[in-house]
PDB file of N, CA and C in Angstrom:
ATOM      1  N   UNK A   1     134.529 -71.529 170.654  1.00  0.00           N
ATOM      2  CA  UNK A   1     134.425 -71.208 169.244  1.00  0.00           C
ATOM      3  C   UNK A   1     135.081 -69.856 168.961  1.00  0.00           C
ATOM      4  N   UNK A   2     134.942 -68.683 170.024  1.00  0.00           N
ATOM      5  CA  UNK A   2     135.173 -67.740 169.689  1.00  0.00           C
ATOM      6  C   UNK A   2     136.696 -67.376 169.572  1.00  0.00           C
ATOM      7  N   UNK A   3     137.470 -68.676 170.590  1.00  0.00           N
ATOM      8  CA  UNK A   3     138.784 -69.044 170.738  1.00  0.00           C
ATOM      9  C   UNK A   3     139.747 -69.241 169.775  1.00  0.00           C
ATOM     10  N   UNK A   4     138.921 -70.134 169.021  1.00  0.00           N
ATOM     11  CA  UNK A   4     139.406 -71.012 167.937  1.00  0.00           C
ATOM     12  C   UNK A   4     139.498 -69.644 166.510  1.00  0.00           C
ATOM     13  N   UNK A   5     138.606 -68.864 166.638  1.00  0.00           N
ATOM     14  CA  UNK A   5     138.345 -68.058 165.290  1.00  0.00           C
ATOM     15  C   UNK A   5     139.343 -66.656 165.874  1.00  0.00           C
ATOM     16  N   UNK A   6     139.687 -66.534 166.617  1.00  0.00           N
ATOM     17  CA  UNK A   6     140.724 -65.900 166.761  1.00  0.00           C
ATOM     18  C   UNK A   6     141.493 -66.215 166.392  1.00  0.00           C
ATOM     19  N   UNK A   7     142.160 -67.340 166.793  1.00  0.00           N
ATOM     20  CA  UNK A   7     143.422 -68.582 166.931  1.00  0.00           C
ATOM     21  C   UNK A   7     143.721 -68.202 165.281  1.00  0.00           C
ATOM     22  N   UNK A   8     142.683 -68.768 164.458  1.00  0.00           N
ATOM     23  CA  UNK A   8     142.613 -68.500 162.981  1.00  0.00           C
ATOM     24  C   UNK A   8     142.918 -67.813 162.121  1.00  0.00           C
ATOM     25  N   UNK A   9     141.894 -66.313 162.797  1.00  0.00           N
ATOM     26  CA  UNK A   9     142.201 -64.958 162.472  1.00  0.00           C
ATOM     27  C   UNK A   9     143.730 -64.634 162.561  1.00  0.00           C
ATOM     28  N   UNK A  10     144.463 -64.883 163.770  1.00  0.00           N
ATOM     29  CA  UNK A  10     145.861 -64.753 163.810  1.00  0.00           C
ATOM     30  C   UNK A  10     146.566 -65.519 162.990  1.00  0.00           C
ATOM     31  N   UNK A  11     146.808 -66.156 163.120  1.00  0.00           N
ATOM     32  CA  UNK A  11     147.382 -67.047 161.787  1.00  0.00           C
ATOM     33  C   UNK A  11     147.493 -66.909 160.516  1.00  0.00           C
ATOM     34  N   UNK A  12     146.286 -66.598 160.154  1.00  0.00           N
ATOM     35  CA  UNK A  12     145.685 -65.956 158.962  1.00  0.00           C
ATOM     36  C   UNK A  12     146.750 -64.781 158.419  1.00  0.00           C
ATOM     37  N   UNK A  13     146.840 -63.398 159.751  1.00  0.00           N
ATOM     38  CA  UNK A  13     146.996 -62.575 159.600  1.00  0.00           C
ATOM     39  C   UNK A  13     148.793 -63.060 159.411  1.00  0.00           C
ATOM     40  N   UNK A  14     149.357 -63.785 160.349  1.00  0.00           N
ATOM     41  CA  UNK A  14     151.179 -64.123 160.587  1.00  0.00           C
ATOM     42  C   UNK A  14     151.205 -64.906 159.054  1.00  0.00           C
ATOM     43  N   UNK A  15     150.428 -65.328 158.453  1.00  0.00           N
ATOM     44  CA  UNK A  15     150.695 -65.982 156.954  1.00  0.00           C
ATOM     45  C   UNK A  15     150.513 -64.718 155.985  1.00  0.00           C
ATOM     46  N   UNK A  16     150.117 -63.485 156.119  1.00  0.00           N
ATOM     47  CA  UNK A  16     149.791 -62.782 155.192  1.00  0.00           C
ATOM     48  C   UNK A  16     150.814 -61.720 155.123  1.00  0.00           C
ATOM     49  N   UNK A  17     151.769 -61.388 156.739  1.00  0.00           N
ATOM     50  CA  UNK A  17     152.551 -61.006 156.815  1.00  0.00           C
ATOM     51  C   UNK A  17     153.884 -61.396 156.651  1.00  0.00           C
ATOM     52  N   UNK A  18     154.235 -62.805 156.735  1.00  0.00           N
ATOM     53  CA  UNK A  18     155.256 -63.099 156.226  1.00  0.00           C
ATOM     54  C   UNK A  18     155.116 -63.989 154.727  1.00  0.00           C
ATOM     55  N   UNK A  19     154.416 -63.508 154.064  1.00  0.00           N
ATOM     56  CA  UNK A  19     153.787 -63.848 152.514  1.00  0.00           C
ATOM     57  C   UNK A  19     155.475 -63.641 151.751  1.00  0.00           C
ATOM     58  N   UNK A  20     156.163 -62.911 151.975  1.00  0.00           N
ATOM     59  CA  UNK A  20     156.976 -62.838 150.882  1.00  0.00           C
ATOM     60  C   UNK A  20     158.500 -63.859 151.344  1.00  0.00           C
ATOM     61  N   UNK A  21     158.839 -63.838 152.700  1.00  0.00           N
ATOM     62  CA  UNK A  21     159.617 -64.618 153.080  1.00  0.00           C
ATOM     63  C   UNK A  21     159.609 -66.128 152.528  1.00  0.00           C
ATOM     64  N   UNK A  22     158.356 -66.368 152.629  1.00  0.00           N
ATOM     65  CA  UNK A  22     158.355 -68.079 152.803  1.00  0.00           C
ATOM     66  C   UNK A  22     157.221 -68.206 152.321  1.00  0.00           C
ATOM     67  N   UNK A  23     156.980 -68.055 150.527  1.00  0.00           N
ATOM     68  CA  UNK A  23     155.688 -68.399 150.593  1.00  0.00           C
ATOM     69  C   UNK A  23     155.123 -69.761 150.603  1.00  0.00           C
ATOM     70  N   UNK A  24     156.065 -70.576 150.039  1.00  0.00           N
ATOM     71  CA  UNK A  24     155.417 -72.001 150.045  1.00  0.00           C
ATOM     72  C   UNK A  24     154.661 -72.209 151.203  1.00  0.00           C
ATOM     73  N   UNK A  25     155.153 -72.362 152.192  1.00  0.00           N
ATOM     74  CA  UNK A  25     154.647 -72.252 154.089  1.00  0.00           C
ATOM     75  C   UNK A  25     153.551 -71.533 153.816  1.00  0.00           C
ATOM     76  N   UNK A  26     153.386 -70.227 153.746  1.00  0.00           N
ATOM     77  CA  UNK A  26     152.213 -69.905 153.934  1.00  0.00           C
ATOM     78  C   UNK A  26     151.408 -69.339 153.026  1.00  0.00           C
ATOM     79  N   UNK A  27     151.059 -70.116 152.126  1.00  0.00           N
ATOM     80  CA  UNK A  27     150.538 -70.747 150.846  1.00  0.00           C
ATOM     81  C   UNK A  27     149.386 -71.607 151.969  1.00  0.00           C
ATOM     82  N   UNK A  28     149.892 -72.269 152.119  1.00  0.00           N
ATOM     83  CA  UNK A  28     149.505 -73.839 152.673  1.00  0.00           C
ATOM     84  C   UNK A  28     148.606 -72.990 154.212  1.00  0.00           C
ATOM     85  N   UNK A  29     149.393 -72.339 155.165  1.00  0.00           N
ATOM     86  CA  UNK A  29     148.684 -71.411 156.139  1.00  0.00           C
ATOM     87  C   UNK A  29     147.131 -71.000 156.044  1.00  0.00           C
ATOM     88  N   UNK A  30     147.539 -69.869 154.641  1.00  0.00           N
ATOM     89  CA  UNK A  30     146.465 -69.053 154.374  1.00  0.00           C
ATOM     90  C   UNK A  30     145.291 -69.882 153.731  1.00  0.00           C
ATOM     91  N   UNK A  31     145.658 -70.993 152.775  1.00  0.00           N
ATOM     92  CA  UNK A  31     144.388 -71.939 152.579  1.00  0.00           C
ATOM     93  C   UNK A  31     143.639 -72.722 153.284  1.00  0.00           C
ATOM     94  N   UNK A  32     144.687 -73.107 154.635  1.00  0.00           N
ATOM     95  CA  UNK A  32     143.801 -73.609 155.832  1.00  0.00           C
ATOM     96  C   UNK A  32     142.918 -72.833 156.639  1.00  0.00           C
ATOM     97  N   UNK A  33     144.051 -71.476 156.887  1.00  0.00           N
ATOM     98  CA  UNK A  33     142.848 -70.060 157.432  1.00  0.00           C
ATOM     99  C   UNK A  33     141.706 -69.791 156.757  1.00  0.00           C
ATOM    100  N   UNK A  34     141.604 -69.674 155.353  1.00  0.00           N
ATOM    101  CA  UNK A  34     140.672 -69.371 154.327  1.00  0.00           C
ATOM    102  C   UNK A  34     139.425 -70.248 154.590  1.00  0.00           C
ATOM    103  N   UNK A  35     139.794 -71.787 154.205  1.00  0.00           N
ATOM    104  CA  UNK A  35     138.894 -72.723 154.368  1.00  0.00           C
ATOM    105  C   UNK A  35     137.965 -72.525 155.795  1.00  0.00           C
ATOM    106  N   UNK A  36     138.930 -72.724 156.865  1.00  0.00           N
ATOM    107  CA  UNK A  36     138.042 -72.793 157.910  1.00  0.00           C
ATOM    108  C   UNK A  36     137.256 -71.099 158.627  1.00  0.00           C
ATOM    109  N   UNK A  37     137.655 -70.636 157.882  1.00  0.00           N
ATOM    110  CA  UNK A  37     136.786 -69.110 158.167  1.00  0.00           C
ATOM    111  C   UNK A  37     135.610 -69.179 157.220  1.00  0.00           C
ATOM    112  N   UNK A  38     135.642 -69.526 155.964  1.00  0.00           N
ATOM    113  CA  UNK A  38     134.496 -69.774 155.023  1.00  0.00           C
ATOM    114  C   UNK A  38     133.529 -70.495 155.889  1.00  0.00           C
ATOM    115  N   UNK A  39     134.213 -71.529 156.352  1.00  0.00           N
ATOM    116  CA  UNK A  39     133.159 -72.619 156.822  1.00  0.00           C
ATOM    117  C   UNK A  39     132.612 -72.063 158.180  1.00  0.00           C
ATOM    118  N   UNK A  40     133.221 -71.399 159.219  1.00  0.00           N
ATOM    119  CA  UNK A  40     132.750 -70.608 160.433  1.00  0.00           C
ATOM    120  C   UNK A  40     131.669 -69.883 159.791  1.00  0.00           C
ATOM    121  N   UNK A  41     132.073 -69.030 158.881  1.00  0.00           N
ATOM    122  CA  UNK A  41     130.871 -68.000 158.828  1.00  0.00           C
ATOM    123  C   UNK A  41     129.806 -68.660 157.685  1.00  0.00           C
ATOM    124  N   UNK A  42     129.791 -69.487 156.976  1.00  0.00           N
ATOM    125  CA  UNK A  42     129.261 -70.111 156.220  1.00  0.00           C
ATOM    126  C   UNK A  42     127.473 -70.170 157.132  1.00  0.00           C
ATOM    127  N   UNK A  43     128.450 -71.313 158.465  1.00  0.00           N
ATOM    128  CA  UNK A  43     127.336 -71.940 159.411  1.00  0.00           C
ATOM    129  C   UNK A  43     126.849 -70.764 160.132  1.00  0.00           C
ATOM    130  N   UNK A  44     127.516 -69.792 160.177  1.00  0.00           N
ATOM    131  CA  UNK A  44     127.267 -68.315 161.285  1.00  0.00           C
ATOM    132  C   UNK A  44     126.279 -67.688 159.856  1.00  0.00           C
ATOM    133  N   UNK A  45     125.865 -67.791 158.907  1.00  0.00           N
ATOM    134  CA  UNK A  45     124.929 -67.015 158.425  1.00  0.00           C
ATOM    135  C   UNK A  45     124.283 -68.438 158.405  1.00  0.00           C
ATOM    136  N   UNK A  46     124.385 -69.688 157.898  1.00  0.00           N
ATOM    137  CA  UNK A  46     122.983 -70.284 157.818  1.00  0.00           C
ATOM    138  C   UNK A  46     122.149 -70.283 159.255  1.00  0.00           C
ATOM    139  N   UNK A  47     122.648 -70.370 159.999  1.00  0.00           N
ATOM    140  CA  UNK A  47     122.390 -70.334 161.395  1.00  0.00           C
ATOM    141  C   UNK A  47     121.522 -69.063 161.573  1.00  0.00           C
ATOM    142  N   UNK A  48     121.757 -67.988 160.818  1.00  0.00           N
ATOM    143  CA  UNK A  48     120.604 -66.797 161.127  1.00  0.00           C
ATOM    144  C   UNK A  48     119.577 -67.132 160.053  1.00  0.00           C
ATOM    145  N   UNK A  49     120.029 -67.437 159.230  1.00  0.00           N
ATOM    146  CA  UNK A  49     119.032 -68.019 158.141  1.00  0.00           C
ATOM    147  C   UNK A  49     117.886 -69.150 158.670  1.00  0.00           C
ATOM    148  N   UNK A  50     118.589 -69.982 159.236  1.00  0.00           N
ATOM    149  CA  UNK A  50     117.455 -70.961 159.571  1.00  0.00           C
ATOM    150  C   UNK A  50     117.005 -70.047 160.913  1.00  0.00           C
ATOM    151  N   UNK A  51     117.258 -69.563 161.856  1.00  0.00           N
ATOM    152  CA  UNK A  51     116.480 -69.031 162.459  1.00  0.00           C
ATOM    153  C   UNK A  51     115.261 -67.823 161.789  1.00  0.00           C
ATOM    154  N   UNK A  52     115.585 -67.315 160.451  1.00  0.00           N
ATOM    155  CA  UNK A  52     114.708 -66.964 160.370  1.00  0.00           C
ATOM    156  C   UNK A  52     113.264 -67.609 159.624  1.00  0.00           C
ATOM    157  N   UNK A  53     113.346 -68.739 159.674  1.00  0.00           N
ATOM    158  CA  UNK A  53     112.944 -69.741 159.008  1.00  0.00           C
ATOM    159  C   UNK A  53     111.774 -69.920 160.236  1.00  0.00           C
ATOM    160  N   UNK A  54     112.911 -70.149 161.593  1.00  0.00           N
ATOM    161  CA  UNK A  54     111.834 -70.926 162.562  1.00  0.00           C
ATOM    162  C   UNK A  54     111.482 -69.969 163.081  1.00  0.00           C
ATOM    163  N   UNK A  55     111.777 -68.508 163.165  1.00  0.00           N
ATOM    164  CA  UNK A  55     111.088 -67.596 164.215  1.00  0.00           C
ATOM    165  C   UNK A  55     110.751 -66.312 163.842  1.00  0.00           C
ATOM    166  N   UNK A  56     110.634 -66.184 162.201  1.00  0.00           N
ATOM    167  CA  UNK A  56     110.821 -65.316 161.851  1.00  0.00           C
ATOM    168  C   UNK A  56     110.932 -64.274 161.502  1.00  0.00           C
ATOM    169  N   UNK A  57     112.238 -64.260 162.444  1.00  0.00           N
ATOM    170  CA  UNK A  57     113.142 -62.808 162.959  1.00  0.00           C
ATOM    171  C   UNK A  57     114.145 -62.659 161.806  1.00  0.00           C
ATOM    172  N   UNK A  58     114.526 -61.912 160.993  1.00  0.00           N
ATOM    173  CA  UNK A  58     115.138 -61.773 159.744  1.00  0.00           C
ATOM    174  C   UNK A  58     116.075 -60.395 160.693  1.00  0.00           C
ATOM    175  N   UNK A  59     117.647 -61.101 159.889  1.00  0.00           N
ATOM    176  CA  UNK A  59     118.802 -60.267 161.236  1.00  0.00           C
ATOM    177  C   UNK A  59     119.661 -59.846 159.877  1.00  0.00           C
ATOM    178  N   UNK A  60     120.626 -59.080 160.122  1.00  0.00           N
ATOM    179  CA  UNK A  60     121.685 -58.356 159.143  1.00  0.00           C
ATOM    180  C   UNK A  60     122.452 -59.563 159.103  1.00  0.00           C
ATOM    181  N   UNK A  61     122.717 -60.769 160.022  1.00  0.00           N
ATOM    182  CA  UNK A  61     123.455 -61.111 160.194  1.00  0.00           C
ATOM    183  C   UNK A  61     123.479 -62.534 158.804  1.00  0.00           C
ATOM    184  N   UNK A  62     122.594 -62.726 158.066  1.00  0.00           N
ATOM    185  CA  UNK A  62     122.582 -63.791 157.126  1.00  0.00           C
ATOM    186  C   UNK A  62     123.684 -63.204 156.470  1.00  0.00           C
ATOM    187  N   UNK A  63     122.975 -62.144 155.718  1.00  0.00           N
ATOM    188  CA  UNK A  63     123.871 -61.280 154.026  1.00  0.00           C
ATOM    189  C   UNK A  63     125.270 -60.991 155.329  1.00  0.00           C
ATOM    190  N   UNK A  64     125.656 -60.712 156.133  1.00  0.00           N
ATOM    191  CA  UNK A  64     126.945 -60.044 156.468  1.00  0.00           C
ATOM    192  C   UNK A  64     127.946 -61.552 156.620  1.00  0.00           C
ATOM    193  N   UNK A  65     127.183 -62.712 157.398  1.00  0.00           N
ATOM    194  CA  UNK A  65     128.132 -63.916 157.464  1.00  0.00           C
ATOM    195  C   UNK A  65     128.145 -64.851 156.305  1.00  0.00           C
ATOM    196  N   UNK A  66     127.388 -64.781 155.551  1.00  0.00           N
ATOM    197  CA  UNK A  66     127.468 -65.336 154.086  1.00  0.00           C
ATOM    198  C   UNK A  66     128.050 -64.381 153.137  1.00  0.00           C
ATOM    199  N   UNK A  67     128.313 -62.911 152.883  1.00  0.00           N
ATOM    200  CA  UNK A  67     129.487 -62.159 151.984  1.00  0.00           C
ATOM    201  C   UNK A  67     130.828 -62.562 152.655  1.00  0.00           C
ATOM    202  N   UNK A  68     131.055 -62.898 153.845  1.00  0.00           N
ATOM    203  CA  UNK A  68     132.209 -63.077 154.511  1.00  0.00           C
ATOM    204  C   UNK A  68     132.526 -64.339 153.988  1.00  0.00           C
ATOM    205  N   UNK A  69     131.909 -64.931 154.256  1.00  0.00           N
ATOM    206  CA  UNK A  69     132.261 -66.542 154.066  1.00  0.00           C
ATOM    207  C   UNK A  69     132.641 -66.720 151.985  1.00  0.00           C
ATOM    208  N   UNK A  70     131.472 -65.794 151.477  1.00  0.00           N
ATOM    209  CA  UNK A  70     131.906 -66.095 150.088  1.00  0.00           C
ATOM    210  C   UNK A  70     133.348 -65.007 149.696  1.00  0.00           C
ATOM    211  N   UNK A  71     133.557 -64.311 150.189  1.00  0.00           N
ATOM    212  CA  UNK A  71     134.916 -63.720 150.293  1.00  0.00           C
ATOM    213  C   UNK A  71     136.162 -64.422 150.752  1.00  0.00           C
ATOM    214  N   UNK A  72     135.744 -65.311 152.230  1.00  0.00           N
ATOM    215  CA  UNK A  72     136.925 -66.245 152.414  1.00  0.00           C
ATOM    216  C   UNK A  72     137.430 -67.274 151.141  1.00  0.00           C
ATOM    217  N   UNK A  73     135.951 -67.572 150.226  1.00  0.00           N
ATOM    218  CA  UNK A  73     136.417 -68.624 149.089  1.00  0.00           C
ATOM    219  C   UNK A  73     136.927 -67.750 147.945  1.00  0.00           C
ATOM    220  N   UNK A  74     136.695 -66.800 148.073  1.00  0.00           N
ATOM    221  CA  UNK A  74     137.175 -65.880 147.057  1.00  0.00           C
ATOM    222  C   UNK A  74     138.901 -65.835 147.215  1.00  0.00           C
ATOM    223  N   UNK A  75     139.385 -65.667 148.186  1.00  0.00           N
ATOM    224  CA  UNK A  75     140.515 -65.294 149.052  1.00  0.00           C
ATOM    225  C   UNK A  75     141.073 -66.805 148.640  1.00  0.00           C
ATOM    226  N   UNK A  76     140.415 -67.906 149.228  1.00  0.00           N
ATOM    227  CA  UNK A  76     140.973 -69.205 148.348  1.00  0.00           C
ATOM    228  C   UNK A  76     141.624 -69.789 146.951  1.00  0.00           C
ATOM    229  N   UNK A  77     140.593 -69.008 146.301  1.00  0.00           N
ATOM    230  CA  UNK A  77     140.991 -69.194 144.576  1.00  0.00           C
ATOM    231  C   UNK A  77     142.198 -68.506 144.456  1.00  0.00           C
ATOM    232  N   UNK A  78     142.696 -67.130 144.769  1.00  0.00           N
ATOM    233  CA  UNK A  78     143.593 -66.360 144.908  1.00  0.00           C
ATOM    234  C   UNK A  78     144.742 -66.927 145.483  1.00  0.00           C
ATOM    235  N   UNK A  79     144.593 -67.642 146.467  1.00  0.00           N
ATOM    236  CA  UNK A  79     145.624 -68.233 147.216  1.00  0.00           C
ATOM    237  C   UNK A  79     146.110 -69.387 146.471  1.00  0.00           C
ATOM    238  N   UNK A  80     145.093 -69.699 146.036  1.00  0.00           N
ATOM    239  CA  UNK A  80     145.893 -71.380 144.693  1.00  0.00           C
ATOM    240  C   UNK A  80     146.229 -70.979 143.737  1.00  0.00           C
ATOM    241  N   UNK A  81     145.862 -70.168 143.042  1.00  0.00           N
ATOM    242  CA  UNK A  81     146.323 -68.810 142.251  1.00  0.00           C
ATOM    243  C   UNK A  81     147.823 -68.644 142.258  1.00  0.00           C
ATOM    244  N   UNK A  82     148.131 -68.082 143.863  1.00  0.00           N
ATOM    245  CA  UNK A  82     149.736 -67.714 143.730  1.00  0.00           C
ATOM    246  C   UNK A  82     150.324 -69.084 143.807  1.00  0.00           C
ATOM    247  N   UNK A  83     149.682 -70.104 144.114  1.00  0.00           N
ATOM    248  CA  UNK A  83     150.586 -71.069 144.875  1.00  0.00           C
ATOM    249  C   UNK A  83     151.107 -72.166 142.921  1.00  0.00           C
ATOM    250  N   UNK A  84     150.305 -71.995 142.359  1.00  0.00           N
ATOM    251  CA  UNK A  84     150.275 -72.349 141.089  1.00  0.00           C
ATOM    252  C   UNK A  84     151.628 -71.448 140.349  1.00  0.00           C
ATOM    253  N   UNK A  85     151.345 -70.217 140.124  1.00  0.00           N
ATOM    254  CA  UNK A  85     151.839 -69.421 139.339  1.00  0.00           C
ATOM    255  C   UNK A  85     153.507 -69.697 140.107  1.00  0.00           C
ATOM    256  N   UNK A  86     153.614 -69.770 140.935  1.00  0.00           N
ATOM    257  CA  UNK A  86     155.043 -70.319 141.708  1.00  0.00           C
ATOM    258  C   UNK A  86     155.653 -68.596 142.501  1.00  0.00           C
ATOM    259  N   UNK A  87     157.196 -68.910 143.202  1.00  0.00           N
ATOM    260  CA  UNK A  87     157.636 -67.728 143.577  1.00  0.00           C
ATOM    261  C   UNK A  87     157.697 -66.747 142.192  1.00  0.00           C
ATOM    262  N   UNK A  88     157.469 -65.447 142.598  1.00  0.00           N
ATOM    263  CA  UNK A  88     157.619 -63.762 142.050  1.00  0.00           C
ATOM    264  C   UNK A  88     159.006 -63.755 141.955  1.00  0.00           C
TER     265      UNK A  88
END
C-alpha cells in the first residue's frame, strides 16, 4: 500500500510539473492521482474513526486523513476546472 501511494504521489507530482507542456495528458494524470489519494486517505481516516468507535482510542489521525482526502477532492474540482476552461 505504502508502494502504491508513493507510485501516486510521484505521478501526481510529474503531472503537476509538466502541467504547462501537455496539459491535456496531464489533466487526465492529475484526476486519476487526485481520485485515488482522496480515496487512500478517505479509508486512512475512516479507519481511525472506526477504531475509535471499537476501542475508544480517539487519534489526530481521523481530522488529518479526512482534511487530506477532502483537499484531494478539492484539487479535483480544480482539475476539471482547467480541463473545461481549455489551454491558457
Amino acid at each position: 500500500m505504502g508502494a502504491f501511494t508513493l507510485a501516486c504521489g510521484l505521478l501526481w507530482l510529474v503531472g503537476l510539473i509538466v502541467n504547462g507542456a501537455r496539459q491535456r495528458t496531464t489533466v487526465t494524470i492529475r484526476l486519476i492521482c487526485a481520485y485515488a489519494g482522496s480515496m487512500i486517505y478517505g479509508m486512512l481516516g475512516l479507519g481511525f474513526l472506526w477504531s475509535y468507535f471499537i476501542a475508544g482510542f480517539l487519534s489526530t489521525g481521523i481530522g488529518n486523513y479526512l482534511l487530506v482526502s477532502a483537499l484531494c477532492v478539492y484539487s479535483m474540482f480544480h482539475t476539471v476546472k482547467d480541463a473545461r476552461s481549455g489551454p491558457a
